[in-house]
N, C-alpha and C. Protein backbone atom coordinates (compact mmCIF):
# COMPACT_ATOMS: atom_id res chain seq x y z
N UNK A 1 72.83 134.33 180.51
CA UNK A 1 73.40 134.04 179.21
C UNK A 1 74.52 135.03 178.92
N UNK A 2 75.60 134.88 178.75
CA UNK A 2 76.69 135.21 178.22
C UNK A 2 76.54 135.56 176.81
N UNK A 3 76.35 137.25 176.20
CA UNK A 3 75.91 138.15 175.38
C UNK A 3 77.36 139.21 174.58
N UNK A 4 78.03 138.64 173.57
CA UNK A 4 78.86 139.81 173.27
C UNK A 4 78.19 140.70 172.25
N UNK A 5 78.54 142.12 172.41
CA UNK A 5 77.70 143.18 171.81
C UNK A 5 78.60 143.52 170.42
N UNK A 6 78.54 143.75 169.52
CA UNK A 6 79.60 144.41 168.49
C UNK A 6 78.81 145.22 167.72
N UNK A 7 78.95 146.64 167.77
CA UNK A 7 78.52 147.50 166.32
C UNK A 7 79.18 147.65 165.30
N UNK A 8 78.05 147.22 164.55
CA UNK A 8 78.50 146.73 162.64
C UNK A 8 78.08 147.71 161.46
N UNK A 9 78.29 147.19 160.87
CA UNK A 9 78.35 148.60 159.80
C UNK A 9 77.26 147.66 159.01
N UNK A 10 76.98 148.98 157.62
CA UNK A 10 75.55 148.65 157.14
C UNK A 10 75.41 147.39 156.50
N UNK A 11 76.34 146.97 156.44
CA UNK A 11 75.92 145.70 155.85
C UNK A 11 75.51 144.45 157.06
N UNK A 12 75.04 145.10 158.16
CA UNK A 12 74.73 143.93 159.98
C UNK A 12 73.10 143.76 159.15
N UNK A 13 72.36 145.22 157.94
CA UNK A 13 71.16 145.02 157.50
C UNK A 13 70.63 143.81 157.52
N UNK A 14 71.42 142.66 156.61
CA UNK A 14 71.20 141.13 156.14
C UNK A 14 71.42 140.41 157.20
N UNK A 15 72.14 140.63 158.62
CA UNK A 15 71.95 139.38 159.45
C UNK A 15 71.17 139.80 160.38
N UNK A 16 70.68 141.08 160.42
CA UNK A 16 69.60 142.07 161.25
C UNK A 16 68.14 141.04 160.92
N UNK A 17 68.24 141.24 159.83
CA UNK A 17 66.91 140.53 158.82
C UNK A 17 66.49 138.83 159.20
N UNK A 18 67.46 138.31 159.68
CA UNK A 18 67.22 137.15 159.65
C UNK A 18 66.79 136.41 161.13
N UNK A 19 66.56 137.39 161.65
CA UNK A 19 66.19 137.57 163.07
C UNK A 19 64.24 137.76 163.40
N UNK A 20 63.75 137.10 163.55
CA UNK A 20 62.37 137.06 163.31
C UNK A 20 61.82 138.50 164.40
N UNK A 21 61.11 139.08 163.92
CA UNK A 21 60.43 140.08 165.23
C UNK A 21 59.22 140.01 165.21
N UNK A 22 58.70 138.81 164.92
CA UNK A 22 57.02 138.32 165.31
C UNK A 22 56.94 138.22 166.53
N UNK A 23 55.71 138.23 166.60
CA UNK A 23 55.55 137.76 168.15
C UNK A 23 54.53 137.71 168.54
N UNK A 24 53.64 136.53 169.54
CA UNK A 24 52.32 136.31 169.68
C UNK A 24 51.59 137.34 170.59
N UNK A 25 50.37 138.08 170.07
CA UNK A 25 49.90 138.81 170.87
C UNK A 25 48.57 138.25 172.05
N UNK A 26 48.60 138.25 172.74
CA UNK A 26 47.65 137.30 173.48
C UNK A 26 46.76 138.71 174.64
N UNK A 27 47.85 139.68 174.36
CA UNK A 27 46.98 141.20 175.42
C UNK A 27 46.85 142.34 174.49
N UNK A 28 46.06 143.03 175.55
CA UNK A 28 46.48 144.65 174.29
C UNK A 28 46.07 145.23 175.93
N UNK A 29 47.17 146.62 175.76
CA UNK A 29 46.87 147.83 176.22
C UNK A 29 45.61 148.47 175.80
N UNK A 30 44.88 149.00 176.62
CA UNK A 30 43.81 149.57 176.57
C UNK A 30 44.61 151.11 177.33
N UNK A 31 44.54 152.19 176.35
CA UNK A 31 45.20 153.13 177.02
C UNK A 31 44.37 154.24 177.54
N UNK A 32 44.02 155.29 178.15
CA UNK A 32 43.82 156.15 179.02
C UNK A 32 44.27 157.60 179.61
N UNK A 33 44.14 158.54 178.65
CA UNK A 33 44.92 159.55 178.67
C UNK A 33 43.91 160.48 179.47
N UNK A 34 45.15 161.05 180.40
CA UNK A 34 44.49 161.89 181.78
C UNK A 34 45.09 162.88 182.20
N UNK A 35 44.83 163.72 183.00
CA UNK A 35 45.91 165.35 183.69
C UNK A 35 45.25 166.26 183.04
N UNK A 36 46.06 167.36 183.31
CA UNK A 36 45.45 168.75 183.12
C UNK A 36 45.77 168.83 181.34
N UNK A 37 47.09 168.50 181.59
CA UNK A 37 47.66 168.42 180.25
C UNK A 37 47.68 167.44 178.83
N UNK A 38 46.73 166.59 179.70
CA UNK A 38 46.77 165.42 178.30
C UNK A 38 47.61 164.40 178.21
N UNK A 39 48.31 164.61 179.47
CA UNK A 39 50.20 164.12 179.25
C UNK A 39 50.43 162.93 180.31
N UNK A 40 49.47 162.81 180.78
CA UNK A 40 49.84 161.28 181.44
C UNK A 40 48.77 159.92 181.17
N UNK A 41 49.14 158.86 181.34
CA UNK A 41 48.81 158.08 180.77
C UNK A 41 48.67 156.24 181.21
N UNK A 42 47.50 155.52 181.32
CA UNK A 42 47.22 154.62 182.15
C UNK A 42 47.03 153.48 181.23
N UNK A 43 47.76 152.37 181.07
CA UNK A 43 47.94 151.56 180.66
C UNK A 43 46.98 150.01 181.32
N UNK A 44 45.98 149.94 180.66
CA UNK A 44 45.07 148.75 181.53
C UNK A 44 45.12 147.39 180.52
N UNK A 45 45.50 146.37 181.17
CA UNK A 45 46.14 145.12 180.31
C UNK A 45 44.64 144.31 179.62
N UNK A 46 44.24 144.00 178.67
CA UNK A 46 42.98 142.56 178.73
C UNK A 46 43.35 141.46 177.96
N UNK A 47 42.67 140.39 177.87
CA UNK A 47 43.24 139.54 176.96
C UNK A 47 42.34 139.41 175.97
N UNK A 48 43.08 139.18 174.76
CA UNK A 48 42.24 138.64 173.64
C UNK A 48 41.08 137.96 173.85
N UNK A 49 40.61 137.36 173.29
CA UNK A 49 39.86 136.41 173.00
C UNK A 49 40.26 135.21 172.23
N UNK A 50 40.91 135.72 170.90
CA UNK A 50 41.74 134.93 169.74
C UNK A 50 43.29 136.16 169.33
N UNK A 51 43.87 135.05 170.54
CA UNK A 51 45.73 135.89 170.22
C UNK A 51 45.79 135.09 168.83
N UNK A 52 46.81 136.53 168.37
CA UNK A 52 47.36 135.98 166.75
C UNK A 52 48.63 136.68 166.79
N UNK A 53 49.65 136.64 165.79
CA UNK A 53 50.97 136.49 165.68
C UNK A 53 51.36 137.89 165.21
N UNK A 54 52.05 138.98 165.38
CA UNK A 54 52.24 140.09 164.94
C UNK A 54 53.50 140.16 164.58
N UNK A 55 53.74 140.86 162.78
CA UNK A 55 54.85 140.67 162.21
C UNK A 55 55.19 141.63 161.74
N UNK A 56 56.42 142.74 161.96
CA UNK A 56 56.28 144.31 161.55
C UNK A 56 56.92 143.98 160.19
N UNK A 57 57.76 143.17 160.14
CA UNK A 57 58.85 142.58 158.56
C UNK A 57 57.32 142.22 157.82
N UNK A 58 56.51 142.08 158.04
CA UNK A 58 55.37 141.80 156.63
C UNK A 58 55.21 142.96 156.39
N UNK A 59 54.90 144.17 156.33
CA UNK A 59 53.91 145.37 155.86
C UNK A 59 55.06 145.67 155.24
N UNK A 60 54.63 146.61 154.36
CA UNK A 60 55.33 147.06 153.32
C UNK A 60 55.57 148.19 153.26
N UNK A 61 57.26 147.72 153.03
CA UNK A 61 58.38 148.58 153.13
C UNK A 61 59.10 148.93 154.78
N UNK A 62 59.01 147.55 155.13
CA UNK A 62 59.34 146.94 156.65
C UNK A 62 60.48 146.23 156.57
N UNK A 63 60.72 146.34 157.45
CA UNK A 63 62.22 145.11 157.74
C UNK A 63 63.81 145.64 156.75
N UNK A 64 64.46 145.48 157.80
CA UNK A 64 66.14 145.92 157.59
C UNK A 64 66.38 145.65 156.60
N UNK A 65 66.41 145.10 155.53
CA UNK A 65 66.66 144.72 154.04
C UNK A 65 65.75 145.99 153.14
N UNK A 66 65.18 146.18 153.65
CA UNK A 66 64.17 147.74 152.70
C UNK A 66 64.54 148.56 153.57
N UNK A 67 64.83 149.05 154.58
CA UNK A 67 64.93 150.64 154.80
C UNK A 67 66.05 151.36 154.01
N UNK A 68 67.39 150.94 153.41
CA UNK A 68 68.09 151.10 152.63
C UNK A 68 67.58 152.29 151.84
N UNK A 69 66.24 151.52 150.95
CA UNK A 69 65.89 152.47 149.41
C UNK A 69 64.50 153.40 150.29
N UNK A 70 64.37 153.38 151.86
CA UNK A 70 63.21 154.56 152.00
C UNK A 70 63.83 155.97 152.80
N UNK A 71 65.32 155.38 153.57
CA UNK A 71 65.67 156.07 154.40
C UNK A 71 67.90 156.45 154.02
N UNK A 72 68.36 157.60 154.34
CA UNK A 72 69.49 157.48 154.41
C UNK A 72 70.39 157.36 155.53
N UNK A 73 70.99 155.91 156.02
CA UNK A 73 71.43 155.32 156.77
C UNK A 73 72.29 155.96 157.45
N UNK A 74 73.40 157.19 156.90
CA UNK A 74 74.13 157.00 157.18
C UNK A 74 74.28 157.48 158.78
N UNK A 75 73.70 158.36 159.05
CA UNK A 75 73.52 158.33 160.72
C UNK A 75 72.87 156.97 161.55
N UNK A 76 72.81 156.04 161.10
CA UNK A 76 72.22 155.01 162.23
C UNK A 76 73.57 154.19 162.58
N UNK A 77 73.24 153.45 163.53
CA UNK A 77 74.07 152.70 163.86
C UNK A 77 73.37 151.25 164.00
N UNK A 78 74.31 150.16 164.18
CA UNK A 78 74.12 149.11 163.69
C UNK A 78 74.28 148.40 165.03
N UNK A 79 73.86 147.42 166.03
CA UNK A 79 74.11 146.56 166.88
C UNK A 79 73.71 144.92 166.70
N UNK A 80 74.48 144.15 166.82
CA UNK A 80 74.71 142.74 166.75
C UNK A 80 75.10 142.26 168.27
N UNK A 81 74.21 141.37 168.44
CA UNK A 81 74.22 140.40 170.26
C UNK A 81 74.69 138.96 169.28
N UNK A 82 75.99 138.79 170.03
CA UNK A 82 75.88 137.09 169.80
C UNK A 82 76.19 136.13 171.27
N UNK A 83 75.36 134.75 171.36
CA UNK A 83 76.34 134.21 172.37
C UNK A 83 76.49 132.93 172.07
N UNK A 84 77.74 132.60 172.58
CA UNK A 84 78.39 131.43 171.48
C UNK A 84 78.70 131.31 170.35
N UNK A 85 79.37 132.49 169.46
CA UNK A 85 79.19 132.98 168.86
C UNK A 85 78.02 132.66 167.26
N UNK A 86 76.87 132.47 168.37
CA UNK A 86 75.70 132.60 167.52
C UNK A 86 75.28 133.97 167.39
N UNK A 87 74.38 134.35 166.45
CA UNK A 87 73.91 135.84 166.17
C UNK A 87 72.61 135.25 167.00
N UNK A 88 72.06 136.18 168.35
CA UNK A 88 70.96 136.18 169.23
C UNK A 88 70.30 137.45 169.01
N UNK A 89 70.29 138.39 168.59
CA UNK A 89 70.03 139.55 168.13
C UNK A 89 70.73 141.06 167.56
N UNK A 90 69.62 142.00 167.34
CA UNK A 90 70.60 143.27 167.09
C UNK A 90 69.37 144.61 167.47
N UNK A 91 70.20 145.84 167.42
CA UNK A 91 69.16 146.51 167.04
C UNK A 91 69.74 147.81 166.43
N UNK A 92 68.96 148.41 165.87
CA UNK A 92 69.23 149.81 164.59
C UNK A 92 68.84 150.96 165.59
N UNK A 93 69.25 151.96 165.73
CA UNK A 93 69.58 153.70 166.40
C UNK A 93 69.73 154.24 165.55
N UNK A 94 68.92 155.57 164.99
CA UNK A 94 69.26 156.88 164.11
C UNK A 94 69.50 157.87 165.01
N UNK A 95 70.42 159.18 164.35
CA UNK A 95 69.86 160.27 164.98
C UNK A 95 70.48 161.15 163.68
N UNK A 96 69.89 162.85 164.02
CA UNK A 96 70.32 163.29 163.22
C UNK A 96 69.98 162.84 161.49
N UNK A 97 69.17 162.31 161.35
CA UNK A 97 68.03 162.16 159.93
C UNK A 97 67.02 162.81 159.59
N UNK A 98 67.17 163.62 158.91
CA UNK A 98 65.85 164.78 158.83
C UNK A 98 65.10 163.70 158.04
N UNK A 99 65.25 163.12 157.33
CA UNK A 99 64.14 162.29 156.48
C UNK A 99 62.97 161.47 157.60
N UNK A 100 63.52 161.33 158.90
CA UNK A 100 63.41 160.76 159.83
C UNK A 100 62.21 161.54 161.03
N UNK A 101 60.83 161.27 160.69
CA UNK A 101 59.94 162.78 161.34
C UNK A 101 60.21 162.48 162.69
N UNK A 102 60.26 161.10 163.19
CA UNK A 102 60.17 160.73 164.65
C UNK A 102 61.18 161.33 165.25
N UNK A 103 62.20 162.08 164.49
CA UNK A 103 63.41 162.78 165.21
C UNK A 103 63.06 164.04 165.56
N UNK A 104 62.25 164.44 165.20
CA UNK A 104 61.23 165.80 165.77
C UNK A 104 62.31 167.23 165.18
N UNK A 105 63.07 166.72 164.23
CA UNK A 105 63.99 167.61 163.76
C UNK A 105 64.79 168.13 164.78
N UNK A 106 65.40 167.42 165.87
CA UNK A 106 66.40 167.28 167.08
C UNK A 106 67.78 166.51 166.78
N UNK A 107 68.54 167.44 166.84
CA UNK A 107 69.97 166.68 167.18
C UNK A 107 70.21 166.21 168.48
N UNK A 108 69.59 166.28 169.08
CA UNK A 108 70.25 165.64 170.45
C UNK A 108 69.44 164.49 170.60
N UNK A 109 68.76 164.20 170.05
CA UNK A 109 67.35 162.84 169.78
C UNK A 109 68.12 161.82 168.94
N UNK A 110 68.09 160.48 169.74
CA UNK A 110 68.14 159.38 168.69
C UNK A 110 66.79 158.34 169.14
N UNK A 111 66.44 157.38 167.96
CA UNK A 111 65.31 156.43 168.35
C UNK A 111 65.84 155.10 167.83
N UNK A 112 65.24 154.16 168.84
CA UNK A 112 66.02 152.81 169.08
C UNK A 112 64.46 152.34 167.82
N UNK A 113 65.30 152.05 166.26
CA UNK A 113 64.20 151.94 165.38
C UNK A 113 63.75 150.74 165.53
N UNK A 114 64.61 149.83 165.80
CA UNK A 114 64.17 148.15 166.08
C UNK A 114 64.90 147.50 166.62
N UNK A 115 64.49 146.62 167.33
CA UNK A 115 65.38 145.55 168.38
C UNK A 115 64.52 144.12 168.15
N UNK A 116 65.54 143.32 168.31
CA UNK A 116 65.01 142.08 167.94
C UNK A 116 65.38 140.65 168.39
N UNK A 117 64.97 140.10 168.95
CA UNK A 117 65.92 138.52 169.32
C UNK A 117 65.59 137.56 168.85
N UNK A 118 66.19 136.79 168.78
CA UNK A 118 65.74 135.32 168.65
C UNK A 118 64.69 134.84 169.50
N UNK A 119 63.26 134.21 168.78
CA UNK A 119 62.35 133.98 169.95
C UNK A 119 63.09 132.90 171.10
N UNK A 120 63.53 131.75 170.98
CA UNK A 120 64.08 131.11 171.54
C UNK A 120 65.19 131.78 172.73
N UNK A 121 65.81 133.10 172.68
CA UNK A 121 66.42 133.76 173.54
C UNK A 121 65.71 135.01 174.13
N UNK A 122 64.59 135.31 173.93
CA UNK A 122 63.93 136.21 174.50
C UNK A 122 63.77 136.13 176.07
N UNK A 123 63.97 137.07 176.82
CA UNK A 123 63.86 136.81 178.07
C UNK A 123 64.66 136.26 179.11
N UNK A 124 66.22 136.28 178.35
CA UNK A 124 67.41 135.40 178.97
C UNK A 124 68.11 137.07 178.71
N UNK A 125 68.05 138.33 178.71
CA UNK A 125 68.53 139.33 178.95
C UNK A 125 69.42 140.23 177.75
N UNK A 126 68.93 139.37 176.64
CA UNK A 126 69.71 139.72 175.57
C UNK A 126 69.02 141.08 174.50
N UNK A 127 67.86 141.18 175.15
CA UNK A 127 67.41 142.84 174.75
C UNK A 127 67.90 143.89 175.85
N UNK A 128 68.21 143.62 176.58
CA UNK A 128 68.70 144.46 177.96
C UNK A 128 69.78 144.65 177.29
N UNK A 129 71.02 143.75 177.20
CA UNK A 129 72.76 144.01 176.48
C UNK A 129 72.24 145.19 175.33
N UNK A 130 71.30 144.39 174.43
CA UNK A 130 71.23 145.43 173.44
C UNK A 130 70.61 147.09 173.35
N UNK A 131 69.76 147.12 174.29
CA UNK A 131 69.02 148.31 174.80
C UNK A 131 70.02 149.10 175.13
N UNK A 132 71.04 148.96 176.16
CA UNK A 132 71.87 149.43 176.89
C UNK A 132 73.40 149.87 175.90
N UNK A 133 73.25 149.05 174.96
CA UNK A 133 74.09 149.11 174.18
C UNK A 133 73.83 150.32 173.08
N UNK A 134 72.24 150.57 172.95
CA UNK A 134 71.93 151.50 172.11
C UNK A 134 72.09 152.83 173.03
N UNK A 135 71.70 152.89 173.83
CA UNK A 135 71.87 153.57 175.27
C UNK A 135 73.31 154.83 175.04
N UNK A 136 74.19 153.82 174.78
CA UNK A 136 75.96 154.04 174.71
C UNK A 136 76.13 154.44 173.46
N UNK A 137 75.26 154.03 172.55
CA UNK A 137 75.29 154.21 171.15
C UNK A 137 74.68 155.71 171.18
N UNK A 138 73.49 156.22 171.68
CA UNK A 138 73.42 157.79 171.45
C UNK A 138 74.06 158.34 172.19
N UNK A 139 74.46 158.22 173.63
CA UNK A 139 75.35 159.09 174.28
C UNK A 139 76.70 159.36 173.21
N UNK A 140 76.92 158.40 172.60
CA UNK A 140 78.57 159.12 171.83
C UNK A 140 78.16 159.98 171.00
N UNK A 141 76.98 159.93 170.14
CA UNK A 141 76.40 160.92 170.08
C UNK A 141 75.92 162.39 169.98
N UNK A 142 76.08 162.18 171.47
CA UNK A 142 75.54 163.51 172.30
C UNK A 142 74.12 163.57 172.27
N UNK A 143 73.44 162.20 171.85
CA UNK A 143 72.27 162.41 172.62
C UNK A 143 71.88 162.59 173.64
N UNK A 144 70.44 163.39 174.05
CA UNK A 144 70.47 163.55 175.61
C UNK A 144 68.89 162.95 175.47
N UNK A 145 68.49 162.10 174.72
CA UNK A 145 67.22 161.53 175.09
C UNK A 145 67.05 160.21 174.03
N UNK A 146 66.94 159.49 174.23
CA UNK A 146 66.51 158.14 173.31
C UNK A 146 64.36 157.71 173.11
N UNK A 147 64.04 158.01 171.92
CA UNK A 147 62.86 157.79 171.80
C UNK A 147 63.06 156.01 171.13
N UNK A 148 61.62 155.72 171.36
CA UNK A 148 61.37 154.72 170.98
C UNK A 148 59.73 154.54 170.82
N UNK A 149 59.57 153.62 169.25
CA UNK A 149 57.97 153.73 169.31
C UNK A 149 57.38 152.13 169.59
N UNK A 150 56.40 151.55 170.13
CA UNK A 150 55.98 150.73 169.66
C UNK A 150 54.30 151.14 169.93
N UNK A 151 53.41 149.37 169.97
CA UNK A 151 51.90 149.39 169.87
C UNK A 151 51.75 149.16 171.60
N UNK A 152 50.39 149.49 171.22
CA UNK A 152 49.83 148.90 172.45
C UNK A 152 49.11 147.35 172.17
N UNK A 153 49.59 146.65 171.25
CA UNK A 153 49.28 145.40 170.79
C UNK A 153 50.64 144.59 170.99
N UNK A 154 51.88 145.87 171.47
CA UNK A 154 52.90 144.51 171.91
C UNK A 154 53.18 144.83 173.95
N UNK A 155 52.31 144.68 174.36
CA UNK A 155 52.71 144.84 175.41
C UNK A 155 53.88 144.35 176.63
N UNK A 156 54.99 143.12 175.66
CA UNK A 156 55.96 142.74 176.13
C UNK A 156 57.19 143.79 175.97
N UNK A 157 56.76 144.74 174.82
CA UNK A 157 57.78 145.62 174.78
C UNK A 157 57.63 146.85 175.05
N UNK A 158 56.00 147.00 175.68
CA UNK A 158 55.94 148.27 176.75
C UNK A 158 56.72 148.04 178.17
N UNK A 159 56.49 146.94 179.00
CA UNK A 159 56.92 146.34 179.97
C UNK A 159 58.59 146.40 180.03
N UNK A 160 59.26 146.22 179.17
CA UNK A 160 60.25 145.81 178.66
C UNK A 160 60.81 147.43 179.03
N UNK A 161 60.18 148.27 178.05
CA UNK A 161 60.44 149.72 177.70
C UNK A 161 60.55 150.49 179.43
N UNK A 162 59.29 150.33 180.05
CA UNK A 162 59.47 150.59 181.07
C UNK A 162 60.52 149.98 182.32
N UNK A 163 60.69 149.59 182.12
CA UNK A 163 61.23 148.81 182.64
C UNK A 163 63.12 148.93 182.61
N UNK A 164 63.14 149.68 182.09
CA UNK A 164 64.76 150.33 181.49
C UNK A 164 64.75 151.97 181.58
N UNK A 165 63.21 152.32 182.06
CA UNK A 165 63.45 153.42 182.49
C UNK A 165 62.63 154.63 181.55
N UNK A 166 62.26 154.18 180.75
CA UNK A 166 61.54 154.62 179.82
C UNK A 166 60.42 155.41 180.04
N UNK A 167 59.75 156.67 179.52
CA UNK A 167 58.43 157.14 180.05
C UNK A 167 57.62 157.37 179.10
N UNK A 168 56.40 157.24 178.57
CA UNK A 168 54.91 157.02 177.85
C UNK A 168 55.25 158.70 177.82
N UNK A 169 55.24 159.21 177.15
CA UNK A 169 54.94 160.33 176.85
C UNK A 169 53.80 161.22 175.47
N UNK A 170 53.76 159.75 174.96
CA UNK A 170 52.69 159.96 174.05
C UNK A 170 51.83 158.79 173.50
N UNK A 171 50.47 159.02 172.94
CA UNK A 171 50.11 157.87 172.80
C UNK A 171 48.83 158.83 171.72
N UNK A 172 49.37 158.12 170.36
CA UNK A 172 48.53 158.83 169.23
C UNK A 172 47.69 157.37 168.78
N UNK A 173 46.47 157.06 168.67
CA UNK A 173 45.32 156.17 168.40
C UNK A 173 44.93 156.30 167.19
N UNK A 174 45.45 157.80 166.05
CA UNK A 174 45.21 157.24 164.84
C UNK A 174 46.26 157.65 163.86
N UNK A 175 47.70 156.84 164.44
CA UNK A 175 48.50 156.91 163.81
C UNK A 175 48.59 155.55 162.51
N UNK A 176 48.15 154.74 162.59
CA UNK A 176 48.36 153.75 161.72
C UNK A 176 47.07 153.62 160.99
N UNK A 177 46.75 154.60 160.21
CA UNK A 177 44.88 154.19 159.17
C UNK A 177 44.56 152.69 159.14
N UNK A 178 46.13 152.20 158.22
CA UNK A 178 46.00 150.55 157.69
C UNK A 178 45.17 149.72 159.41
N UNK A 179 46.38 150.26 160.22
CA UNK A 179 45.59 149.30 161.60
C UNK A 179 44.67 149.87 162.52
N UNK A 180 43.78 150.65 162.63
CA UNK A 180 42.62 151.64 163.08
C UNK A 180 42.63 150.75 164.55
N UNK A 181 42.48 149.88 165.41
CA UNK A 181 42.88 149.14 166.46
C UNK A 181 44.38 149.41 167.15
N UNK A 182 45.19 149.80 166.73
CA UNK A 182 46.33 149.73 167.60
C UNK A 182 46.53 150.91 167.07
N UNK A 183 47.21 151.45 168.87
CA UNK A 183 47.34 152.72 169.35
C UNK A 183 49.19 152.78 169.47
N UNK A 184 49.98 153.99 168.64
CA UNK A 184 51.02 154.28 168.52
C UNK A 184 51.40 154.64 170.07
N UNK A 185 52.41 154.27 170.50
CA UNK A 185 52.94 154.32 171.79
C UNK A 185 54.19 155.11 171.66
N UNK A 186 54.68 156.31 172.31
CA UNK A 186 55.97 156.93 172.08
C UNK A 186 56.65 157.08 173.43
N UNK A 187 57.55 156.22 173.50
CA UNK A 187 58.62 156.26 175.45
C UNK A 187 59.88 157.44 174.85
N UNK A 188 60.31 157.34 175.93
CA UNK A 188 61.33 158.71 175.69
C UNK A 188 62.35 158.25 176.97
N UNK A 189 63.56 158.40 177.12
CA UNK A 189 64.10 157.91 178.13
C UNK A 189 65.48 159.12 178.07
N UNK A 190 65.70 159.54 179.00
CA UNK A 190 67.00 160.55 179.34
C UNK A 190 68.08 159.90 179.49
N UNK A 191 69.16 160.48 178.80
CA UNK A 191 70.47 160.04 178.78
C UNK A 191 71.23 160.62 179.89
């Protein structure tokens, strides 16, 4: 698929938004933390029983249209995928946000906050353009490491994560109270 990339300014928020990032969960990571240090980590796949639909834009104070009034933008950057010139996705990069804990209070740290496609284009390479694009987006930067968080309830975007090079470097199990079942996943990838 033929993918043009363009970074947009804050107002990409509203066509960011209109981009669904549900997605059916049918596995979960079962994770496994091992070594001397605590620091490595074994990822074992199972399947549901009853897959159901996971939606980060429902919980509250989610989705590109609200981070506006929780967070100050002005260090993120904005990415838009279109092809044909349809909008197929985007994704949001901070760095340099102290409001921002996942930045570990690092300037040389940015985190790829969300990426998103069209379900209908998922898997035709249009998170790759955009990954890569965020990629380019902290190197100008001067980032020298790109974090990224997700669950172990989306395991298409651990796969995904790894898969671009990415490394598990952390995995906190009671980061989310509201979801006591899914285990916070943290990749880290060198620029």
């Amino acid at each position: 698929m033929n993918v043009d990339i363009y970074e947009k300014p804050m107002t990409a928020l509203v066509d960011l938004a209109t981009i669904p990032i549900a997605f059916e969960v049918h596995y979960v990571f079962d994770v496994t933390i091992q070594g001397e240090a605590q620091n490595e980590f074994i990822l074992s796949k199972h399947e549901l029983e009853v897959p159901y639909v996971k939606d980060y834009d429902t919980y509250k104070g989610e989705g590109p249209t609200r981070w506006r009034s929780h967070f100050d933008l002005s260090n993120w950057g904005f990415i838009l995928a279109y092809s044909n010139n349809q909008l197929v996705g985007g994704a949001a990069i901070a760095f340099d946000s102290p409001d921002i804990t996942m930045l570990e209070g690092r300037k040389d740290l940015a985190i790829l906050w969300d990426i998103r496609v069209l379900p209908e284009k998922r898997g035709h390479g249009v998170g790759s353009e955009l990954f890569q694009a965020a990629e380019r987006w902290a190197i100008s930067k001067n980032c020298r490491e790109l974090k990224v968080e997700t669950q172990n309830v989306n395991v298409a975007a651990c796969q995904f994560y790894k898969r671009h090079g990415c490394v598990l470097k952390a995995a906190n199990p009671f980061a989310y109270p509201d979801l006591p079942e899914e285990i916070q996943l943290l990749w880290y990838k060198n620029l």
